[in-house]
Protein backbone atom coordinates (compact mmCIF):
# COMPACT_ATOMS: atom_id res chain seq x y z
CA UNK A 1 -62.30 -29.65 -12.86
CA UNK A 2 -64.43 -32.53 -13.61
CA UNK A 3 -67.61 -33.97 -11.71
CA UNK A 4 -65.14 -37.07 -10.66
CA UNK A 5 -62.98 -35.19 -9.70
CA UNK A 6 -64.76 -32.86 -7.63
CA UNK A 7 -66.62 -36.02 -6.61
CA UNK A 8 -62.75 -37.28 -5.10
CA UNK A 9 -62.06 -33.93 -3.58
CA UNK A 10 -65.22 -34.42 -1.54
CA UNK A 11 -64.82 -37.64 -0.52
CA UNK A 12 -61.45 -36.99 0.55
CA UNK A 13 -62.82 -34.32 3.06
CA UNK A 14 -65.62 -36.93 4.02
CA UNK A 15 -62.20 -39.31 4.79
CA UNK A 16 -60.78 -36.90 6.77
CA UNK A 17 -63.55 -35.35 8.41
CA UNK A 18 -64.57 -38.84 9.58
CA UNK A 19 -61.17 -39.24 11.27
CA UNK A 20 -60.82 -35.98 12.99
CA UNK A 21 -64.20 -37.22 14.63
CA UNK A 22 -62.68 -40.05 15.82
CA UNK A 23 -58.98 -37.92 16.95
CA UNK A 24 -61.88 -36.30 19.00
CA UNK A 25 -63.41 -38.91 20.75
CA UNK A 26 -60.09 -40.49 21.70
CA UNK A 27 -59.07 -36.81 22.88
CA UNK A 28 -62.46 -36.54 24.76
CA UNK A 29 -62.89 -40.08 26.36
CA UNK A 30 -58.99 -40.41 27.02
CA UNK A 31 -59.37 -44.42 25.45
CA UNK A 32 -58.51 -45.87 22.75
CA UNK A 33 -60.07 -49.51 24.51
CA UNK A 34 -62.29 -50.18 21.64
CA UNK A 35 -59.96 -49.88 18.74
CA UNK A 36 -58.08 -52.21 17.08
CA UNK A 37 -54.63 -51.35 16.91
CA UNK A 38 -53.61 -54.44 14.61
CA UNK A 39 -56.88 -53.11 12.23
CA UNK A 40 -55.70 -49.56 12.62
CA UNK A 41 -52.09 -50.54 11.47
CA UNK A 42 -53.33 -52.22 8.10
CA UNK A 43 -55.34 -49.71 7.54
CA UNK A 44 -52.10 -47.35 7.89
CA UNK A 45 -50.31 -49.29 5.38
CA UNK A 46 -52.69 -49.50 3.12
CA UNK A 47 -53.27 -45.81 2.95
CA UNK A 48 -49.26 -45.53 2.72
CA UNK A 49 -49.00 -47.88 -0.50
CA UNK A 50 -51.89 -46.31 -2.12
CA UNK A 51 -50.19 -42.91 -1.61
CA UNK A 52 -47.03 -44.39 -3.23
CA UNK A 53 -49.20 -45.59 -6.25
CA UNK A 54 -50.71 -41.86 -6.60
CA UNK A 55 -47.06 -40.63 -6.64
CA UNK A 56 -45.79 -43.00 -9.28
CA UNK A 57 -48.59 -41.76 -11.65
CA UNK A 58 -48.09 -38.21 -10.93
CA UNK A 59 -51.40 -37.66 -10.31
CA UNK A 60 -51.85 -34.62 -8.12
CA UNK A 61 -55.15 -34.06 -7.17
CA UNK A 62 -54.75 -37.72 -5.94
CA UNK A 63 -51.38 -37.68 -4.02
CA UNK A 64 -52.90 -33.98 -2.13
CA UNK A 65 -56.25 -36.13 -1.29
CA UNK A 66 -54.16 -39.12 0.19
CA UNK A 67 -51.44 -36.89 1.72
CA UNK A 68 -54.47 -35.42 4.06
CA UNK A 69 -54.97 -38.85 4.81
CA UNK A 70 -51.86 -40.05 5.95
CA UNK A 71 -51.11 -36.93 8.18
CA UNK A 72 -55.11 -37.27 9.94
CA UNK A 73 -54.36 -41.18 9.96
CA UNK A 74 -51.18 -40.65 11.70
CA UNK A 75 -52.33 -38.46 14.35
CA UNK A 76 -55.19 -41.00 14.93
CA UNK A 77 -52.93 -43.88 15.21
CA UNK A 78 -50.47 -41.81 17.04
CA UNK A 79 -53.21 -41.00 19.75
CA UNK A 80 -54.83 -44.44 19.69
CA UNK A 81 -51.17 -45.22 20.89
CA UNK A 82 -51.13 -42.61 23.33
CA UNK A 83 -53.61 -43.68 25.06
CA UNK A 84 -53.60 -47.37 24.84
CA UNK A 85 -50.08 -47.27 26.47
CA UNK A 86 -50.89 -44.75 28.90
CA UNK A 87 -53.99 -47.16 30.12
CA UNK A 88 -51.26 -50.03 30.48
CA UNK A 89 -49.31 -48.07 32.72
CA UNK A 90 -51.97 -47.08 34.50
């Protein structure tokens, strides 16, 4: 293993450590009010074509970093949703 890529391995757990902060203060507070749910869904998509790009080079290390992503991304989006439709019905 290299310093990059021991470097990438850590800032992939940064990534997803980051987001499972935010899963929990959407969990805690019950709100997603603040977010942006049009910001959150580019975001998604980007993640989702970059993941595609790690795949088509076969890079592993890569596509095992941005898998974590997607799956913490998705439960953030997926709760963000949650909640901001479960506010609207009041």
């Amino acid at each position: 293993m290299t310093i990059l890529d021991l470097l990438t391995l850590l800032s992939y757990i940064a990534l997803n450590v980051d987001i499972l902060f935010q899963i929990k203060r959407i969990y805690e507070t019950k709100s997603s009010r603040d977010l942006s749910i049009v910001g959150m869904s580019i975001r998604y998509a980007a993640i989702l074509i970059i993941l595609i790009k790690f795949m088509r080079i076969s890079d592993v290390p890569l596509i095992i970093g941005q898998g974590l992503i997607v799956l913490t991304f998705t439960t953030y989006l997926v709760l963000a949703l949650y909640y901001r439709h479960a506010r609207a019905r009041g």
